[in-house]
PDB file of N, CA and C in Angstrom:
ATOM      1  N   UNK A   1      89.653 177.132  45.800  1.00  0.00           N
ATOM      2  CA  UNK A   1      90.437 175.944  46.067  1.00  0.00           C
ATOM      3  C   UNK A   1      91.586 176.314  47.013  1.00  0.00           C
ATOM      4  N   UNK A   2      91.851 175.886  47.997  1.00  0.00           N
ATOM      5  CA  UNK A   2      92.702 176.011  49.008  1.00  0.00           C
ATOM      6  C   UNK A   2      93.968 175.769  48.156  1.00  0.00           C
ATOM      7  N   UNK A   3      95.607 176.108  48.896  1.00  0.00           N
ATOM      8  CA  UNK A   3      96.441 176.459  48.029  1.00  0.00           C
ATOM      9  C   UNK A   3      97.541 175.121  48.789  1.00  0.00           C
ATOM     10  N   UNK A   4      98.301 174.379  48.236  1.00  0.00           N
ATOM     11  CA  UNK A   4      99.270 173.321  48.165  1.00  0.00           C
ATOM     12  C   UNK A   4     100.409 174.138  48.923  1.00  0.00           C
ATOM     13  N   UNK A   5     101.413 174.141  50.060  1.00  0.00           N
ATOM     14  CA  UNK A   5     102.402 174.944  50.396  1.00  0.00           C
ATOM     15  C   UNK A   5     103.108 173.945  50.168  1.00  0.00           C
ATOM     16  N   UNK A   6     104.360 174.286  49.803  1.00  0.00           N
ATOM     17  CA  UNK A   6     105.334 173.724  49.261  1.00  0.00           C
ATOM     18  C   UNK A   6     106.674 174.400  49.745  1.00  0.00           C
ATOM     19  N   UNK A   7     107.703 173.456  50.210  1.00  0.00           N
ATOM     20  CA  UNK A   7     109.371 173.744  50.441  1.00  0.00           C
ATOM     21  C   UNK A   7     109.843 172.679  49.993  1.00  0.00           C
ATOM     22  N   UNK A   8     111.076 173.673  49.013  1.00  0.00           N
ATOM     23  CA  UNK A   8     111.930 172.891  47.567  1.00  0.00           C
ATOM     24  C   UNK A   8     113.775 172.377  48.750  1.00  0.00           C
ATOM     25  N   UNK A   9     113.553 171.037  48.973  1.00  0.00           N
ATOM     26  CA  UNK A   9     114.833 170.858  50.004  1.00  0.00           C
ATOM     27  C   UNK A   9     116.052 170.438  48.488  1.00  0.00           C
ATOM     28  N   UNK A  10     117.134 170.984  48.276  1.00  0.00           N
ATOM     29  CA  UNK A  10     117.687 170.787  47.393  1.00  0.00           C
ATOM     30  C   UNK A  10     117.737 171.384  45.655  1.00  0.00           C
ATOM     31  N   UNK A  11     118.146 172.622  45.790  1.00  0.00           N
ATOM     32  CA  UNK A  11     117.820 173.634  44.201  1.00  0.00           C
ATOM     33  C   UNK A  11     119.132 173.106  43.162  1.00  0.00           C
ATOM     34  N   UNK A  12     118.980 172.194  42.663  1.00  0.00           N
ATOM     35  CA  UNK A  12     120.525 171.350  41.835  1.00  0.00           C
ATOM     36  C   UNK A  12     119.358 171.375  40.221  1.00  0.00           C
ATOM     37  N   UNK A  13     119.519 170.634  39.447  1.00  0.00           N
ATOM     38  CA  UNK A  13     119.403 171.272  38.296  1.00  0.00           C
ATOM     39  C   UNK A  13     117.833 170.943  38.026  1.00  0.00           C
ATOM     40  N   UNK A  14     117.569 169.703  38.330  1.00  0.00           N
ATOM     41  CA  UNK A  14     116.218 169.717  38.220  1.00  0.00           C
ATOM     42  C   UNK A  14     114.957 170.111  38.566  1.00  0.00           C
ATOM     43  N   UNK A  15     115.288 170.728  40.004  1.00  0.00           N
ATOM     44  CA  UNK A  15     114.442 171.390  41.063  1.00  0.00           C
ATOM     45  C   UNK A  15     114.221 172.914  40.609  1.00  0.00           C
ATOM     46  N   UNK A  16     115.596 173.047  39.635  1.00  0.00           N
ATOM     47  CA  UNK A  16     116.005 174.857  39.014  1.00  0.00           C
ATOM     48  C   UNK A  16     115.139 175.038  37.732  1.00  0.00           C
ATOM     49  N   UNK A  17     115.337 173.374  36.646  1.00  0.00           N
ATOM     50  CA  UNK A  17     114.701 173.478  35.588  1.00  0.00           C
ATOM     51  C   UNK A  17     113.190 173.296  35.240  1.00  0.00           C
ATOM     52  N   UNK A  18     112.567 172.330  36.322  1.00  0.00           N
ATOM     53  CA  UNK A  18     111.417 171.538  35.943  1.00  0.00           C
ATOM     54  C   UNK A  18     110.537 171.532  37.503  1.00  0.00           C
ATOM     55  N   UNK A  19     111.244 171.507  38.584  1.00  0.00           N
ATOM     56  CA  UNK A  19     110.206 171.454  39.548  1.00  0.00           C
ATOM     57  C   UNK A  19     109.602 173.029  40.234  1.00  0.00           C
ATOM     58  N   UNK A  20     109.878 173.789  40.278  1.00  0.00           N
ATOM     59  CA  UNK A  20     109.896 175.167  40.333  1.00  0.00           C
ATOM     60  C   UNK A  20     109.069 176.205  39.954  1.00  0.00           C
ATOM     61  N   UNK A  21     109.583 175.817  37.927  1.00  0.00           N
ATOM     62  CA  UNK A  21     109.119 176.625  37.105  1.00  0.00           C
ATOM     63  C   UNK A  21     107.491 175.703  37.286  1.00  0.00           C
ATOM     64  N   UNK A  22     107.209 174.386  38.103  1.00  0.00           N
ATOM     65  CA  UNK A  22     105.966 173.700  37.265  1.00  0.00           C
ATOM     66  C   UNK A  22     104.896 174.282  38.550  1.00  0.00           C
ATOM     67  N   UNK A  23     105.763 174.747  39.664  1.00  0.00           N
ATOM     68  CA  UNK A  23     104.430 174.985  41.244  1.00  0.00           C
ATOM     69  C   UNK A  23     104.719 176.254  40.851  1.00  0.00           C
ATOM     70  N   UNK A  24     105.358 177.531  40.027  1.00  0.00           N
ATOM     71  CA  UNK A  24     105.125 178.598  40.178  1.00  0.00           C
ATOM     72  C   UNK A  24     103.829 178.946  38.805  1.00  0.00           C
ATOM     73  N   UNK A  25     103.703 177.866  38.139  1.00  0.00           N
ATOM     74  CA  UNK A  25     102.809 178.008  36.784  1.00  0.00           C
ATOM     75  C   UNK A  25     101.503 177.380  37.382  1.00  0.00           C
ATOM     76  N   UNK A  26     101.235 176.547  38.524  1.00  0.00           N
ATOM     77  CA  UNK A  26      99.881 175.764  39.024  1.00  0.00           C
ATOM     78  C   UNK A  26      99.550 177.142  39.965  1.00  0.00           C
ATOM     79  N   UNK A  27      98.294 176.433  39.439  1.00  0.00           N
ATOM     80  CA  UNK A  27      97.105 177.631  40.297  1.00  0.00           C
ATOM     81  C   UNK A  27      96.755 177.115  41.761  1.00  0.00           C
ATOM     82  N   UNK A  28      97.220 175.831  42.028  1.00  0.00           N
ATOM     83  CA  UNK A  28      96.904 175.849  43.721  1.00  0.00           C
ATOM     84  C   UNK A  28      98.137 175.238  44.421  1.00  0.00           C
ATOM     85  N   UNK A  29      99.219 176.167  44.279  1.00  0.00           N
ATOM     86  CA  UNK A  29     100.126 175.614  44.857  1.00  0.00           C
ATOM     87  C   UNK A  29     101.062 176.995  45.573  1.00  0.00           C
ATOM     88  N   UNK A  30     101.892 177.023  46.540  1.00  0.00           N
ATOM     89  CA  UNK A  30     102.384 177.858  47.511  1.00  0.00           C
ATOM     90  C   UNK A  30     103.651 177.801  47.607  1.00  0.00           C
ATOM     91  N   UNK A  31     104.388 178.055  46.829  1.00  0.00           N
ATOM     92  CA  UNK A  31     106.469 177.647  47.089  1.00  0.00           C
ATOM     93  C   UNK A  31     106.456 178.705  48.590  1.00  0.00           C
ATOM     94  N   UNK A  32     106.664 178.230  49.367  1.00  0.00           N
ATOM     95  CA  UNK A  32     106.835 179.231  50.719  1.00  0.00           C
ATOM     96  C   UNK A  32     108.202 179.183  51.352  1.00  0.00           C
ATOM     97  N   UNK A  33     108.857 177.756  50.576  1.00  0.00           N
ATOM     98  CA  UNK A  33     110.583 177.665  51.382  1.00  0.00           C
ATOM     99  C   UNK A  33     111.683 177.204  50.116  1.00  0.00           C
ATOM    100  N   UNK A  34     112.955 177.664  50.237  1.00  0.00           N
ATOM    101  CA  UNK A  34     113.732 177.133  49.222  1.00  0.00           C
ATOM    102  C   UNK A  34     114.851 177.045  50.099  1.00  0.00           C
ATOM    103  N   UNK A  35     115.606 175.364  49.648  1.00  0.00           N
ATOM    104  CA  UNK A  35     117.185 175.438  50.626  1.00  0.00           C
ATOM    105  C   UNK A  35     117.681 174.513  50.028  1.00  0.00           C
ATOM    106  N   UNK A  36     119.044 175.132  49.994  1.00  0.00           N
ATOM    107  CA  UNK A  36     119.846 174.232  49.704  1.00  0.00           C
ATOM    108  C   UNK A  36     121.490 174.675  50.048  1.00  0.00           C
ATOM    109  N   UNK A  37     122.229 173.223  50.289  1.00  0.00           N
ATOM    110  CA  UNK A  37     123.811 173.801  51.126  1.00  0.00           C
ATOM    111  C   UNK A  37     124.886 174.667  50.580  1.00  0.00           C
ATOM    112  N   UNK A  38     124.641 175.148  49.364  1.00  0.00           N
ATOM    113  CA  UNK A  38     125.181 176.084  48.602  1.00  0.00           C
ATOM    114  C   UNK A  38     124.556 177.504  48.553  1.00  0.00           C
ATOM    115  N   UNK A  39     124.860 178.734  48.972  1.00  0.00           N
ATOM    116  CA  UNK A  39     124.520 179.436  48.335  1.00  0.00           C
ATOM    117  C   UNK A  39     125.031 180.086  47.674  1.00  0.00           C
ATOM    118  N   UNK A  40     124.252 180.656  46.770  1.00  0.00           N
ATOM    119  CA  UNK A  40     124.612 181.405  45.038  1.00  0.00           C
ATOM    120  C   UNK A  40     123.676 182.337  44.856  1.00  0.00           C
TER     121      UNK A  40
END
């Protein structure tokens, strides 16, 4: 199965708690970018 690429625009609490943890646990999906105007 070909793989979903994915960039997370905005890491604030929900993107940290629930969207993240859910494309790093799926089997066809690609986090390839993360940004947001804070860094930490």
């Amino acid at each position: 199965m070909k793989k979903v690429k994915w960039g997370v625009i905005g890491c604030g609490g929900i993107a940290d708690r629930r969207m993240i943890p859910g494309m790093l646990n799926a089997e066809n999906v690609e986090l390839i970018a993360v940004m947001d105007t804070n860094y930490q």
